[in-house]
Protein backbone atom coordinates (compact mmCIF):
# COMPACT_ATOMS: atom_id res chain seq x y z
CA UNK A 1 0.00 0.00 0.00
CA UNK A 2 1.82 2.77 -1.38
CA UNK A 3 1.75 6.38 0.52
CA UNK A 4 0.58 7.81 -2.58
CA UNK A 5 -3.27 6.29 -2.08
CA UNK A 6 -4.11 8.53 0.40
CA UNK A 7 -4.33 12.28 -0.11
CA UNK A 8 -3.77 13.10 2.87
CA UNK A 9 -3.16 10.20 4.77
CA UNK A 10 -5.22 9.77 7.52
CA UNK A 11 -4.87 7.60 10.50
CA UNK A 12 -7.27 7.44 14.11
CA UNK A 13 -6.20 6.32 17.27
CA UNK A 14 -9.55 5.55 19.44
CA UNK A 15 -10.19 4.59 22.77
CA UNK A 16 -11.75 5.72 25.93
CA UNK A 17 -10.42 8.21 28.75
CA UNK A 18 -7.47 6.55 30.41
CA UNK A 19 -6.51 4.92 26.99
CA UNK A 20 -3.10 6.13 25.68
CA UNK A 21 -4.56 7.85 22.65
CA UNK A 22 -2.46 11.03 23.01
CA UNK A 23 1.10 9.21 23.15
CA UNK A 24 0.47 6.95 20.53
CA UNK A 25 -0.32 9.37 18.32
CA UNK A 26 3.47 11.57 19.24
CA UNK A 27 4.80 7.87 19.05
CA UNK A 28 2.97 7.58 15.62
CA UNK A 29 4.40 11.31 14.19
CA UNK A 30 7.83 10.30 15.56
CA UNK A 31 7.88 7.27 13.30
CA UNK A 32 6.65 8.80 10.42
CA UNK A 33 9.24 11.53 10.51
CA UNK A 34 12.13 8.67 10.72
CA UNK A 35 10.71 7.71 7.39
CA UNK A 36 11.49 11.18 5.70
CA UNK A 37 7.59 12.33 6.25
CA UNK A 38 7.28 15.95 6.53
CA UNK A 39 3.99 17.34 6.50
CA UNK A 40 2.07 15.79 10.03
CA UNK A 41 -0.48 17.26 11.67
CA UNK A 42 -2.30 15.58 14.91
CA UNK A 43 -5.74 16.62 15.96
CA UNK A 44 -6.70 15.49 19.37
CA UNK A 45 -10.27 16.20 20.30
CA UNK A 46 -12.12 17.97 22.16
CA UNK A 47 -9.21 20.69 21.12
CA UNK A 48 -8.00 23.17 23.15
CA UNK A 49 -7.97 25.67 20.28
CA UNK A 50 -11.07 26.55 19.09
CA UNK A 51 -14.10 27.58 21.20
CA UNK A 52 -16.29 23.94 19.94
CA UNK A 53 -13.16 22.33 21.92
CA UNK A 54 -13.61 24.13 25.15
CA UNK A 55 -17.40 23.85 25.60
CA UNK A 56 -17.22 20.42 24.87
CA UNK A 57 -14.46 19.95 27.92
CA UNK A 58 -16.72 22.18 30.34
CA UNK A 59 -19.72 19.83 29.37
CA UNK A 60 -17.72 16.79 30.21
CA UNK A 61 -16.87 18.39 33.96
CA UNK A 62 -20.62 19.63 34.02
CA UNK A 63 -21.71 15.73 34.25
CA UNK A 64 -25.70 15.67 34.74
CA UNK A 65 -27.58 14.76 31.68
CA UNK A 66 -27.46 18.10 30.38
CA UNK A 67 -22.94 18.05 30.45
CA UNK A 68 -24.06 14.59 28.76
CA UNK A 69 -25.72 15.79 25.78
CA UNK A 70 -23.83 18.96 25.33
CA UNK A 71 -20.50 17.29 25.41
CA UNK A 72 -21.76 14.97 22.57
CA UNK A 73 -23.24 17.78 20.44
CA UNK A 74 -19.87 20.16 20.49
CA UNK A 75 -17.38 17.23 20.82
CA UNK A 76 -19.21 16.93 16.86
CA UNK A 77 -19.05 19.96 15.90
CA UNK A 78 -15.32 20.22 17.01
CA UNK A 79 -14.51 17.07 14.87
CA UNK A 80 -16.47 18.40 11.91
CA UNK A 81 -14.24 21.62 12.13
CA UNK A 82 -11.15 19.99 12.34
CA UNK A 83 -12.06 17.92 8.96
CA UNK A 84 -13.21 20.69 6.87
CA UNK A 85 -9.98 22.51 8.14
CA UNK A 86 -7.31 20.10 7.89
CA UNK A 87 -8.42 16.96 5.69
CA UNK A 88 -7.40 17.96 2.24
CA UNK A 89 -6.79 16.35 -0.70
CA UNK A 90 -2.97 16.96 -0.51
CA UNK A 91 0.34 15.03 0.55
CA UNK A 92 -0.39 15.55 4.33
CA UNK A 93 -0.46 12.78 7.30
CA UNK A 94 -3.35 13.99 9.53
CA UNK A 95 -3.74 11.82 12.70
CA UNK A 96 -6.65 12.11 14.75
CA UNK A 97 -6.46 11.45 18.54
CA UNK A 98 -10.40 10.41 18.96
CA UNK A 99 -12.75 10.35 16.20
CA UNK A 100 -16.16 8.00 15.45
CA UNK A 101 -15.77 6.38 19.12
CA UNK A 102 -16.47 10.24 20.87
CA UNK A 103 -20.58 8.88 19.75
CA UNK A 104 -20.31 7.17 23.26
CA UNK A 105 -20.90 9.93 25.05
CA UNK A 106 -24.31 9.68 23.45
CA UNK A 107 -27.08 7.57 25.32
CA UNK A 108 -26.85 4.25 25.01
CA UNK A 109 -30.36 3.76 23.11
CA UNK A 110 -28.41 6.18 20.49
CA UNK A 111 -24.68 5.06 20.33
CA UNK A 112 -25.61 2.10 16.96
CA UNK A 113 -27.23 4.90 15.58
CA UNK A 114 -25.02 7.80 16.08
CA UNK A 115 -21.90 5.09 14.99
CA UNK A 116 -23.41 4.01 11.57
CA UNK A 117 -24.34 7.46 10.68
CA UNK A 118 -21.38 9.16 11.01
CA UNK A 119 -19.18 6.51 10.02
CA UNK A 120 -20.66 6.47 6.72
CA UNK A 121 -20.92 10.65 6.48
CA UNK A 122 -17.17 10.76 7.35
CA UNK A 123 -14.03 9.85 6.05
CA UNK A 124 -12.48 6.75 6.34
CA UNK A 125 -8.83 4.92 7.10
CA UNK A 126 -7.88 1.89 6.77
CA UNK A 127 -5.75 2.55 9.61
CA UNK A 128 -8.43 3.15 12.49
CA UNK A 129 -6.79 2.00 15.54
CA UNK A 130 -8.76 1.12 18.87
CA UNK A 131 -6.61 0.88 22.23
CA UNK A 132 -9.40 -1.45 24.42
CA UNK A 133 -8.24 -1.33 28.18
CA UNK A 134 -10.23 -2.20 31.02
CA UNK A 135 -11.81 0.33 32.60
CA UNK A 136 -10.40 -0.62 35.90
CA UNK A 137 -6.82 -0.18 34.37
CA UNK A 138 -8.27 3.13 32.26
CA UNK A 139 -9.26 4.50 36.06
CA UNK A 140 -5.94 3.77 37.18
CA UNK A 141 -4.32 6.28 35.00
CA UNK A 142 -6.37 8.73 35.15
CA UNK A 143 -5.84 8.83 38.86
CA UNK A 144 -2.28 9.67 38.34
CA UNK A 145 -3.17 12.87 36.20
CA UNK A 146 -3.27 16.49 37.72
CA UNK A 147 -6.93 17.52 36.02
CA UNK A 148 -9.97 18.43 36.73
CA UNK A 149 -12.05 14.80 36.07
CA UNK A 150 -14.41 14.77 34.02
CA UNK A 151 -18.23 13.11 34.00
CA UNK A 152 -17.05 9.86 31.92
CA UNK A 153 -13.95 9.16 34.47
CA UNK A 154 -15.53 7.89 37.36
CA UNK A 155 -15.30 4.15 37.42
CA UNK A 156 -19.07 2.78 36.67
CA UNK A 157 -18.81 5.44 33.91
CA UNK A 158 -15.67 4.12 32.27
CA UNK A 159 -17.21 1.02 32.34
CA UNK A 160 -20.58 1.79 30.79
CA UNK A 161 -18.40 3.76 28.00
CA UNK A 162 -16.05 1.01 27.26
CA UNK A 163 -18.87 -1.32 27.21
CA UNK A 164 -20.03 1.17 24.39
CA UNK A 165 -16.42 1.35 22.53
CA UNK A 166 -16.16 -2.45 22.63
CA UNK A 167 -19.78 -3.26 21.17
CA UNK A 168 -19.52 -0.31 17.93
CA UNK A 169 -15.82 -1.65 16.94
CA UNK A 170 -17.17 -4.80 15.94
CA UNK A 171 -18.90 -3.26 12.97
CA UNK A 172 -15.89 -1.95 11.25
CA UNK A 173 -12.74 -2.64 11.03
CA UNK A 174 -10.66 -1.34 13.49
CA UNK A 175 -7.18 -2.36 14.23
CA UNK A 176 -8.02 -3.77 17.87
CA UNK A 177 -4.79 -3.09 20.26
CA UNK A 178 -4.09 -4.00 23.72
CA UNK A 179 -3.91 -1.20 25.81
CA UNK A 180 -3.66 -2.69 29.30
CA UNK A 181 0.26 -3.08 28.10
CA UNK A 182 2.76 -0.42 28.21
CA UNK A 183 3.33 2.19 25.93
CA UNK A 184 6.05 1.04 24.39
CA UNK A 185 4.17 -2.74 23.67
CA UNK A 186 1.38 -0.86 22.52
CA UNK A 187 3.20 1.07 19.91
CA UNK A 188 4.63 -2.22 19.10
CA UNK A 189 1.22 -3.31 17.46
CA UNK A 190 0.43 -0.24 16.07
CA UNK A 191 3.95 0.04 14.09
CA UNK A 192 3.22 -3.41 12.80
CA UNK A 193 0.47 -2.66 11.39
CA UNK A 194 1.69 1.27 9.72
CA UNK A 195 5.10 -0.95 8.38
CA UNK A 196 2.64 -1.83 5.93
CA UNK A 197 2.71 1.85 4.13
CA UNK A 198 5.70 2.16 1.41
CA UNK A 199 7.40 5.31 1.64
């Protein structure tokens, strides 16, 4: 699979709170570079850049039902914004640090839904990568962090979501990576998988 099929190159890391997305995705650019790649941009959402970004991290320290459903509608719109800025039909890697999986924060009668719709609407990879950890593990680090927590990162909430995460990545195909293991084993499964791309 040549580099060339992809204008821009686009690869996800998914996962939960607590998951690892964030320094896979530095682990990911760093690799990329090594192979003479140039042009990388990552995109972790909700961003802290844009206004979409910071509503949607007040929402998820709101919690209530309310948080709940505002965190889901700007965590969109700050995706959507972040594609129609940055996904162009150029020579570009653009890694996203969450993408289809931020649907979970939907209700659960709406999560199938929510996943099917917008995973047709949106672009595609075939490098969507989902780091599954238990949510008793995903609690563990976010214990060590010095944030405010958010709604989702209490532990009967992390395991509601990942009960979410693990039921929608059956229905497409996702690169499924342990993410109980360390960073560096992780990366280990995800490099496997990008040695695949000929530079």
């Amino acid at each position: 699979m040549k580099m060339d099929d992809y204008k821009p190159l686009f690869i996800v890391v998914d996962g939960g709170d607590g998951s690892g997305k964030d320094t896979q995705c530095k682990l990911i650019a760093r690799y990329l570079m090594s192979k003479g790649v140039q042009r990388i941009r990552i995109r972790s959402h909700p961003s802290k850049d844009n206004w979409f970004g910071s509503q949607t991290k007040n929402a998820l320290e709101l919690g209530g039902k309310k948080g709940h459903l505002k965190a889901a509608f700007f965590y969109t719109i700050d995706v959507l914004r972040s594609l129609i800025l940055f996904y162009r039909h150029e020579k570009e890697v653009l890694i996203f640090s969450r993408y289809l999986l931020g649907v979970c924060y939907l209700p659960t009668s709406l999560v199938v839904f929510g996943y099917n719709f917008f995973s047709t609407l949106l672009p595609s990879t075939d490098y969507l990568f989902y780091l599954k950890v238990t949510p008793e593990i995903a609690r563990k680090r976010i214990k060590t962090r010095a944030e405010t927590e958010e709604m989702f990162e209490q532990l009967p909430k992390l395991e509601k979501m990942y009960k979410k995460m693990n039921n929608v990545t059956t229905m497409k195909k996702w690169h499924i990576i342990d993410g109980n293991l360390s960073s560096e084993e992780v990366w280990l499964q995800i490099k496997r998988k990008l040695a695949l791309i000929q530079f």
